[in-house]
C-alpha atoms as a PDB file:
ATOM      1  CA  UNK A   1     -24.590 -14.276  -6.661  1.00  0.00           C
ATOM      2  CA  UNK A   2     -21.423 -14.609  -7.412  1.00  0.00           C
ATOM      3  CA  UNK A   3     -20.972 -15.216 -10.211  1.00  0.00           C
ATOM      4  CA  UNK A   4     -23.141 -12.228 -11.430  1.00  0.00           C
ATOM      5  CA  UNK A   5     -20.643 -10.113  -9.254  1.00  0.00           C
ATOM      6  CA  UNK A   6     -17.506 -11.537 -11.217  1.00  0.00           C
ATOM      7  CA  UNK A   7     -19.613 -11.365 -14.587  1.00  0.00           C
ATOM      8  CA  UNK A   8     -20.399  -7.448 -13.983  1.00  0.00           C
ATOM      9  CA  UNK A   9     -16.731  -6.532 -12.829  1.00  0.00           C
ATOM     10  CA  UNK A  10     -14.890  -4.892 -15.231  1.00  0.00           C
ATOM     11  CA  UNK A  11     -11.965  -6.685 -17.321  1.00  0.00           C
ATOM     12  CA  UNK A  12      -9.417  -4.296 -16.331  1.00  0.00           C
ATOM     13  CA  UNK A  13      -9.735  -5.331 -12.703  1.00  0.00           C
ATOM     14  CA  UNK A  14      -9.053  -8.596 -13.472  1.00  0.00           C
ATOM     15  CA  UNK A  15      -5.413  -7.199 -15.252  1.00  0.00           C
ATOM     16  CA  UNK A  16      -5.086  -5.003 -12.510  1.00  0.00           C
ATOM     17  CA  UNK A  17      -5.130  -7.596  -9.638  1.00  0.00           C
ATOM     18  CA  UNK A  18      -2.844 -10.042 -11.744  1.00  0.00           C
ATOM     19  CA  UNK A  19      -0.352  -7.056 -12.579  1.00  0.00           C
ATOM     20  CA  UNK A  20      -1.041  -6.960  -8.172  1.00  0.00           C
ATOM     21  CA  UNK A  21      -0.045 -10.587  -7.349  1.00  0.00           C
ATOM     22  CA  UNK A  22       2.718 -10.514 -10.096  1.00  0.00           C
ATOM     23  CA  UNK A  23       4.250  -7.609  -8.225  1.00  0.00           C
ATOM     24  CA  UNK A  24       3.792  -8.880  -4.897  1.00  0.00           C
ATOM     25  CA  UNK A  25       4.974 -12.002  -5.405  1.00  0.00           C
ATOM     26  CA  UNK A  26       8.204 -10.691  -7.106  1.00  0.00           C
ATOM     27  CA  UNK A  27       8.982  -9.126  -3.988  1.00  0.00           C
ATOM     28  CA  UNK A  28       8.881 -12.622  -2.131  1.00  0.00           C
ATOM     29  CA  UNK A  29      12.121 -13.182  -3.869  1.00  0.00           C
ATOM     30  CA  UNK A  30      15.563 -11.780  -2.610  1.00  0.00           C
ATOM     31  CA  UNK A  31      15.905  -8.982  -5.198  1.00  0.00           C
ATOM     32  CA  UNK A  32      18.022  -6.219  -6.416  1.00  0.00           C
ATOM     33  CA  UNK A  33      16.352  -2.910  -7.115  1.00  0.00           C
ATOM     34  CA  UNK A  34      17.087   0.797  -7.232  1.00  0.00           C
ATOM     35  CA  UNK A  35      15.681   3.499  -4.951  1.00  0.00           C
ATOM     36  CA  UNK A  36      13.013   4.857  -7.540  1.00  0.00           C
ATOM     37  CA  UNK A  37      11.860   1.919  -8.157  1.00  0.00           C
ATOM     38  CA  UNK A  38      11.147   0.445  -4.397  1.00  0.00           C
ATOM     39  CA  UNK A  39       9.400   3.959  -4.430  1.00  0.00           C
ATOM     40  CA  UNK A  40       6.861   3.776  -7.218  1.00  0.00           C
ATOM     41  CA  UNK A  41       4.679   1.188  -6.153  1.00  0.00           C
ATOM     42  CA  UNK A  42       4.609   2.048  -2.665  1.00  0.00           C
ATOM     43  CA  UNK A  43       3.324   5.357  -3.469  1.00  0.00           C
ATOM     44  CA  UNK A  44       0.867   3.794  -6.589  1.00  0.00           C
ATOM     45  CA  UNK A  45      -0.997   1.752  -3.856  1.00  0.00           C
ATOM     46  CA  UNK A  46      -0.786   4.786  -1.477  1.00  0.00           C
ATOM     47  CA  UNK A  47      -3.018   6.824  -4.247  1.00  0.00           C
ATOM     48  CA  UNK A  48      -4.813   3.876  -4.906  1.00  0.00           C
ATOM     49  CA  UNK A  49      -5.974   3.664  -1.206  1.00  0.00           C
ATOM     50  CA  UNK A  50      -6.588   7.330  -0.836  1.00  0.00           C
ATOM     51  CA  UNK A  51      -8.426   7.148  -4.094  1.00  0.00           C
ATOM     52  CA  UNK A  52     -10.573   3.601  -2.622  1.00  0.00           C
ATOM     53  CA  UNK A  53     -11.696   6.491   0.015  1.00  0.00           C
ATOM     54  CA  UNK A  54     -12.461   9.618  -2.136  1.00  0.00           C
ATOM     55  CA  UNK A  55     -14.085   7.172  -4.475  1.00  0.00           C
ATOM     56  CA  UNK A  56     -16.706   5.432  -2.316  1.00  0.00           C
ATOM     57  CA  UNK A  57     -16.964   8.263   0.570  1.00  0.00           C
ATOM     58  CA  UNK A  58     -16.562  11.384  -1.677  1.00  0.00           C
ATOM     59  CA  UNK A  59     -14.356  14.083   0.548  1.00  0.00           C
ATOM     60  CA  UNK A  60     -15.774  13.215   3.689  1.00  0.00           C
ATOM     61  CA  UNK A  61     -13.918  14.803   6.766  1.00  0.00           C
ATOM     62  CA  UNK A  62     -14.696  11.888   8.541  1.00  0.00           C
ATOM     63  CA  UNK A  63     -13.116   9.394   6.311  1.00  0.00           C
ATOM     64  CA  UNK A  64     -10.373  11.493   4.944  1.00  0.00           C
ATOM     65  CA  UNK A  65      -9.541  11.911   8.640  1.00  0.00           C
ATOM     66  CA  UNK A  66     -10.023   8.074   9.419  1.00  0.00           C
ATOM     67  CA  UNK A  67      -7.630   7.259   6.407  1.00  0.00           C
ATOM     68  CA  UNK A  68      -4.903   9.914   7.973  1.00  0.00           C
ATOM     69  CA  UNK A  69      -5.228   8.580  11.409  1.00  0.00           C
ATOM     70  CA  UNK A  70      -4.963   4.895  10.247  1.00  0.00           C
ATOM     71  CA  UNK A  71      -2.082   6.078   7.870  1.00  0.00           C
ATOM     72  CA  UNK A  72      -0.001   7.860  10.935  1.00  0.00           C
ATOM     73  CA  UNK A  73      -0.408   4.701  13.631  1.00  0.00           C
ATOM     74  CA  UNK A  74       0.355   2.719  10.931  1.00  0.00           C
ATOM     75  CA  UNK A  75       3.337   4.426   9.882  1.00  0.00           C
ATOM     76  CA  UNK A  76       4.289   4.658  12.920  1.00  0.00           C
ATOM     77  CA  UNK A  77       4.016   1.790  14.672  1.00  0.00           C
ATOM     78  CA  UNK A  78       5.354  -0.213  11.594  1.00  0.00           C
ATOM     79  CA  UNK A  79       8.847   2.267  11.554  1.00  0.00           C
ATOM     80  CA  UNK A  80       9.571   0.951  15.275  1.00  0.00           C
ATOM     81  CA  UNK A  81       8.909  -2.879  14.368  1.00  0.00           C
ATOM     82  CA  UNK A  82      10.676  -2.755  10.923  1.00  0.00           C
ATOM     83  CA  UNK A  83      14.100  -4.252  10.831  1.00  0.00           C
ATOM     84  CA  UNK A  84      16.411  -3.492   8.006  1.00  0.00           C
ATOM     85  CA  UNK A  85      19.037  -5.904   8.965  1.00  0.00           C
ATOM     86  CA  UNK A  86      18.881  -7.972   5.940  1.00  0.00           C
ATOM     87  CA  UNK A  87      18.696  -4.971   3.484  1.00  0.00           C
ATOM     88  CA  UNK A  88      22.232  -3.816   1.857  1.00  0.00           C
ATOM     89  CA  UNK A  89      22.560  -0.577   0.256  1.00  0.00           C
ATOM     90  CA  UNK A  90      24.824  -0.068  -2.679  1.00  0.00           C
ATOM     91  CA  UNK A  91      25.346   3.855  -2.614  1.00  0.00           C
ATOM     92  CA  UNK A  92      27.395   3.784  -5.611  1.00  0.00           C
ATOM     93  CA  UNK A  93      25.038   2.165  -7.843  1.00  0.00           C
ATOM     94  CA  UNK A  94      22.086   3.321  -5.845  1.00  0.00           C
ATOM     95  CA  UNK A  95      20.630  -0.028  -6.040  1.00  0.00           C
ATOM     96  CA  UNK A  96      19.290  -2.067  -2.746  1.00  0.00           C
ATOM     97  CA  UNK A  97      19.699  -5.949  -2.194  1.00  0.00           C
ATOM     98  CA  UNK A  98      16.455  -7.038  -0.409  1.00  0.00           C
ATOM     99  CA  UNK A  99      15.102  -9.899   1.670  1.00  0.00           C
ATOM    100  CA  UNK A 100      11.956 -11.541   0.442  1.00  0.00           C
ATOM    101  CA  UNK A 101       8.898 -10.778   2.301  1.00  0.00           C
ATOM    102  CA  UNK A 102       5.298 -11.967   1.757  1.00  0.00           C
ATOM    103  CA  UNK A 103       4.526  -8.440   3.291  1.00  0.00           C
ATOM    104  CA  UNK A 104       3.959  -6.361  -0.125  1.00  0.00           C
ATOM    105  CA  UNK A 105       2.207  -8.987  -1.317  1.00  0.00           C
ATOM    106  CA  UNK A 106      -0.408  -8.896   1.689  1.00  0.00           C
ATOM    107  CA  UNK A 107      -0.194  -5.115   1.583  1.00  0.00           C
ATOM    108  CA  UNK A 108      -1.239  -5.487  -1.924  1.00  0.00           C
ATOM    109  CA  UNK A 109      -4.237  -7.877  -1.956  1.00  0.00           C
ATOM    110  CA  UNK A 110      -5.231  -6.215   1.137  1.00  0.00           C
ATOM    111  CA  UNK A 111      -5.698  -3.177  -0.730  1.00  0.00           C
ATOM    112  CA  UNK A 112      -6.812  -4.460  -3.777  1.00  0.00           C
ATOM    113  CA  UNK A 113      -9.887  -6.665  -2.057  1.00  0.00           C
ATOM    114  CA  UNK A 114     -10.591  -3.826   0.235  1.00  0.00           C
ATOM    115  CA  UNK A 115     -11.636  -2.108  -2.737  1.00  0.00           C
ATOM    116  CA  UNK A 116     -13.370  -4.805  -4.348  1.00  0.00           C
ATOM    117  CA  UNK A 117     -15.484  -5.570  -1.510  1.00  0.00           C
ATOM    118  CA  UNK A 118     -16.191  -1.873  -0.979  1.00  0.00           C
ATOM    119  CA  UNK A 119     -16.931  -1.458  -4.602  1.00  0.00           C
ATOM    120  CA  UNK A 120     -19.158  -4.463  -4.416  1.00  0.00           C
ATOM    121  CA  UNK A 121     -20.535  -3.736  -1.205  1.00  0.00           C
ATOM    122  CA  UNK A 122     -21.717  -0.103  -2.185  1.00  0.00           C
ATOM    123  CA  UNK A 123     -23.198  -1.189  -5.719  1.00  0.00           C
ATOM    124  CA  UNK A 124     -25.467  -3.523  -3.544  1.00  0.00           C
ATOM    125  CA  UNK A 125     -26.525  -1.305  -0.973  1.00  0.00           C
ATOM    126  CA  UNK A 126     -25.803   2.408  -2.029  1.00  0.00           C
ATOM    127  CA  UNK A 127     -26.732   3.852   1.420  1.00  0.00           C
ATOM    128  CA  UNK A 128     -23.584   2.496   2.542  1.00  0.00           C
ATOM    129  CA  UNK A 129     -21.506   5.143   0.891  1.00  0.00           C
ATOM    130  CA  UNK A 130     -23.802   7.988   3.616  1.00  0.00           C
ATOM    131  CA  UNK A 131     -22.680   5.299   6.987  1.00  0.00           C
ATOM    132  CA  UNK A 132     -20.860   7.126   9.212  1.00  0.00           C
ATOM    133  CA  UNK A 133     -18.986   3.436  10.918  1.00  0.00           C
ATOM    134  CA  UNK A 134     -19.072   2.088   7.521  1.00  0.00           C
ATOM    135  CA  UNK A 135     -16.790   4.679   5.550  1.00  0.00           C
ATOM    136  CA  UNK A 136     -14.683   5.403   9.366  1.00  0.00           C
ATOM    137  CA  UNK A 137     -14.260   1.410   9.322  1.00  0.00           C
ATOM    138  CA  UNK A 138     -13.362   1.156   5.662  1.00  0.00           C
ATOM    139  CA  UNK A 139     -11.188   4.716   5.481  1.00  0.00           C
ATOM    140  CA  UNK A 140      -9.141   3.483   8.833  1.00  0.00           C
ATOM    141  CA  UNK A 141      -8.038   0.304   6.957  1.00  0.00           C
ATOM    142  CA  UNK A 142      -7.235   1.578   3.764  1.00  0.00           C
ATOM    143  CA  UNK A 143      -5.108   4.559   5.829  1.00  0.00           C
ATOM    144  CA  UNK A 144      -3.081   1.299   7.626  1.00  0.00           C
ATOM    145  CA  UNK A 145      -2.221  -0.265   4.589  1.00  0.00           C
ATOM    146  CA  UNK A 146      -0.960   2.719   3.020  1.00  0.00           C
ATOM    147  CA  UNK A 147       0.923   3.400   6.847  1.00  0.00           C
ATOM    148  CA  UNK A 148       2.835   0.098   6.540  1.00  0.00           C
ATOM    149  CA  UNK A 149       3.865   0.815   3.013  1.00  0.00           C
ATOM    150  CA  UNK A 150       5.033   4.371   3.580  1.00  0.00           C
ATOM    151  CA  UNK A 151       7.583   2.802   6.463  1.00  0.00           C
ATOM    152  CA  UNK A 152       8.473   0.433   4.705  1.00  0.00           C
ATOM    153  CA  UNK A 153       9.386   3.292   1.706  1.00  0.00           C
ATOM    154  CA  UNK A 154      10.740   5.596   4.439  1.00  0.00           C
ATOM    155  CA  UNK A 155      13.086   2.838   6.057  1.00  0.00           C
ATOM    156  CA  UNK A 156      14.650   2.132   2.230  1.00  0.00           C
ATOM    157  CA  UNK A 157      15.027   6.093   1.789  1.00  0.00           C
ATOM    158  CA  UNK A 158      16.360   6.539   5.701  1.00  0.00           C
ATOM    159  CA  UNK A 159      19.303   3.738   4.528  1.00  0.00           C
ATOM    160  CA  UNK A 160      20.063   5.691   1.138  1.00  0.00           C
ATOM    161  CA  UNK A 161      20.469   8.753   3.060  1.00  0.00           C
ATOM    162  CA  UNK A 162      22.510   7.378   6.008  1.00  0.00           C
ATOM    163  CA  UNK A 163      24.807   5.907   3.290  1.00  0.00           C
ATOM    164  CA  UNK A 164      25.168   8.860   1.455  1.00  0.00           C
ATOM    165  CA  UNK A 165      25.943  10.902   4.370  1.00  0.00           C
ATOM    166  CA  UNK A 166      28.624   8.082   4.952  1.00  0.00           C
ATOM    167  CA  UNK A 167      30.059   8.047   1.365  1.00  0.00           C
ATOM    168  CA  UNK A 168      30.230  12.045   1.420  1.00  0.00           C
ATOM    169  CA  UNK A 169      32.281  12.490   4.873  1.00  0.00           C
ATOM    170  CA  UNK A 170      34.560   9.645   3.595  1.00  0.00           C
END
């Protein structure tokens, strides 16, 4: 069985979820990177989750709103635990000096296989895509991935700012 599911995926999933552990893995590094950039895949894999709900679920209510409420705990709980510590901020050069973390990384794959296995799951049993728990289940996690990388985006952007603020009433 599986085998036929790996034979019938498609081969850009395969690039897509190597370009996926690439990235993540990067990030397990200490690293320098600008502001835009510690933006942009953050909000990719945002869109990709929203898009793992619209895709199997169509626009529910129910799941949009399960994706939204799994988003905002997520978001908010994470903003509280995060620590930024370890992070520098250059405001001159705009450009952040990071910690590794295997978080992206799990962020990533977490996403990634949650919309495998939904894919999968739905081609196998299309009544899935009409179950109320399923697609509340499903939408909730997708919305708490997407929740820990927007704090983790928002923490970065709440640094830039605070040292801007600094560098202009200097």
């Amino acid at each position: 069985m599986l085998m036929q599911i790996l034979s019938g995926t498609p081969k850009w999933v395969f690039v897509l979820f190597i370009a996926l552990l690439w990235l993540g893995m990067q990030q397990m590094l200490p690293r320098r990177v600008g502001l835009t950039r510690a933006t942009i895949a953050p909000l990719a894999l945002t869109c990709l989750s929203l898009y793992g709900v619209t895709s199997a679920f169509g626009d529910s209510p129910l799941a949009i709103l399960g994706w939204l409420g799994g988003a905002a705990v997520a978001f908010a709980a994470s903003i509280q635990l995060l620590s930024s510590n370890a992070i520098q901020y250059d405001a001159t050069n705009r450009r952040f000096q990071l910690p590794g973390s295997m978080v992206p990384l799990a962020l990533f794959m977490g996403i990634f296989i949650t919309k495998y296995a939904v894919g999968v799951s739905l081609s196998m049993q299309p009544a899935l895509a009409r179950d109320v728990n399923f697609a509340l289940t499903i939408s909730t996690l997708y919305g708490v991935f997407s929740g820990v990388l927007l704090a983790r985006t928002a923490r970065l952007w709440r640094i830039a700012m605070q040292q801007a603020n600094a560098l202009q009433a200097a």
